[in-house]
Protein backbone atom coordinates (compact mmCIF):
# COMPACT_ATOMS: atom_id res chain seq x y z
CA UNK A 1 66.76 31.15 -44.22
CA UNK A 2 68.62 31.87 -47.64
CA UNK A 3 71.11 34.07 -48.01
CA UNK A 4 71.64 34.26 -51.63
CA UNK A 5 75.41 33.82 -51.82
CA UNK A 6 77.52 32.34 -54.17
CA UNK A 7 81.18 31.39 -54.19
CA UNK A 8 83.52 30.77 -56.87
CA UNK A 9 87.01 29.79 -57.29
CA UNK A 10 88.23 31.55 -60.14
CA UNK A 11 91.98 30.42 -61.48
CA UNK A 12 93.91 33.81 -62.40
CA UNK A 13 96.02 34.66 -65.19
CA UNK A 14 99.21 34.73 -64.59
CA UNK A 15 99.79 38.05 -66.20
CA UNK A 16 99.49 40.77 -63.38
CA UNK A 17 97.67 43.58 -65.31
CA UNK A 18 94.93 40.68 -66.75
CA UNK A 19 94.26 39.57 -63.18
CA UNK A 20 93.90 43.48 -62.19
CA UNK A 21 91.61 43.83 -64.99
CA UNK A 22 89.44 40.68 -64.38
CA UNK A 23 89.13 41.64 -61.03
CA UNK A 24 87.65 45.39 -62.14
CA UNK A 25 85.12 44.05 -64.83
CA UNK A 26 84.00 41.14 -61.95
CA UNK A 27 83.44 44.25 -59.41
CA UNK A 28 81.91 46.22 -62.08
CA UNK A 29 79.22 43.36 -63.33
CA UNK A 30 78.36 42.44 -59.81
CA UNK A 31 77.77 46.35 -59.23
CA UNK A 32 75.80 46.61 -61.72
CA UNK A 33 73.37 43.95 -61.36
CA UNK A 34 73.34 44.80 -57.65
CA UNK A 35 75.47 42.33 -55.49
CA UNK A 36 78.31 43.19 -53.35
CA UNK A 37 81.29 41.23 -52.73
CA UNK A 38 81.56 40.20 -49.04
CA UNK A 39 84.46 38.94 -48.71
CA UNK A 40 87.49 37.64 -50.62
CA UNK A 41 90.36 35.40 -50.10
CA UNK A 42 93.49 34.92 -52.23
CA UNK A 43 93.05 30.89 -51.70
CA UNK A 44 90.69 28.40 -52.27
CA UNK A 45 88.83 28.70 -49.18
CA UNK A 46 86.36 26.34 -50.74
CA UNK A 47 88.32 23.42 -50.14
CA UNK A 48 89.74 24.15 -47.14
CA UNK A 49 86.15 24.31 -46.03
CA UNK A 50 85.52 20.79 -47.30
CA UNK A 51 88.16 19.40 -46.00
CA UNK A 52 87.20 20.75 -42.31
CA UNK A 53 83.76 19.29 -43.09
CA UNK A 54 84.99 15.68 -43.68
CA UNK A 55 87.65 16.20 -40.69
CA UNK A 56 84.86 17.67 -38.20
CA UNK A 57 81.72 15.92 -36.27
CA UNK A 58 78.64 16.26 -37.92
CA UNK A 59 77.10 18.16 -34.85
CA UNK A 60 80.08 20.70 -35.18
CA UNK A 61 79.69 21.39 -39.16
CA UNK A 62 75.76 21.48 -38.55
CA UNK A 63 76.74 24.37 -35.71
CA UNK A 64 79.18 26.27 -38.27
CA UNK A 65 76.52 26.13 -40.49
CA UNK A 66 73.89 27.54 -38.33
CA UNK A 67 76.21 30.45 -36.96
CA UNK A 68 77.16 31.61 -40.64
CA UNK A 69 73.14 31.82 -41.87
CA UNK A 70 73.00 34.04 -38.05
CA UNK A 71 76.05 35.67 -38.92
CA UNK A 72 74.78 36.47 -42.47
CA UNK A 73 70.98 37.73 -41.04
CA UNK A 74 72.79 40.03 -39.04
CA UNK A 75 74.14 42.06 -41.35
CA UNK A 76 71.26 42.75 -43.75
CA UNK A 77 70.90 45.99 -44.08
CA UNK A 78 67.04 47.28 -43.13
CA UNK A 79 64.85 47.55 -45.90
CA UNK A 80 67.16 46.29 -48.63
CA UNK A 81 65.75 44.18 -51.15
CA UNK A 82 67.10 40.89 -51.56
CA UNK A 83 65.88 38.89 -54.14
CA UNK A 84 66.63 34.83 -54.98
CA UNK A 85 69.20 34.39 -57.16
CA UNK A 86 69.83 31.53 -59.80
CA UNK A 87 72.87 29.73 -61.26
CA UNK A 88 69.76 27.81 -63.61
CA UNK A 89 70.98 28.65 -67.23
């Protein structure tokens, strides 16, 4: 099961009014080409995440793991298209 979702950790400018207008023109591209931002976090959650991996049991990540592709099929919305996405370039 694929859920075609990407995350990034994006380092902000430390000038208020860029970050406010970085985060606009990212909200406005992904609109446009038909994502939707699922959720956000104001920390690398990325790392945190791979530091619980390398703390945690295999059998417990493989769980996580399991219950976030459930978690994700769960909330597609009926007949919405979702088509693969690539980070090829």
């Amino acid at each position: 099961m694929t859920t075609h979702l990407i995350t990034l950790v994006i380092k902000q400018p430390s000038d208020a009014q860029a970050r406010q207008l970085m985060y606009q023109e990212l909200l406005g591209l992904i609109s446009r080409y038909g994502g939707e931002v699922t959720s956000t976090a104001l920390e690398d959650e990325s790392t945190l995440c791979e530091l619980l991996e390398q703390m945690l049991p295999d059998h417990e990540v493989e769980q996580a793991r399991k219950q976030v592709l459930e978690l994700h099929a769960k909330r597609r919305r009926p007949g919405r298209l979702h088509s693969p996405a690539s980070l090829k370039v």
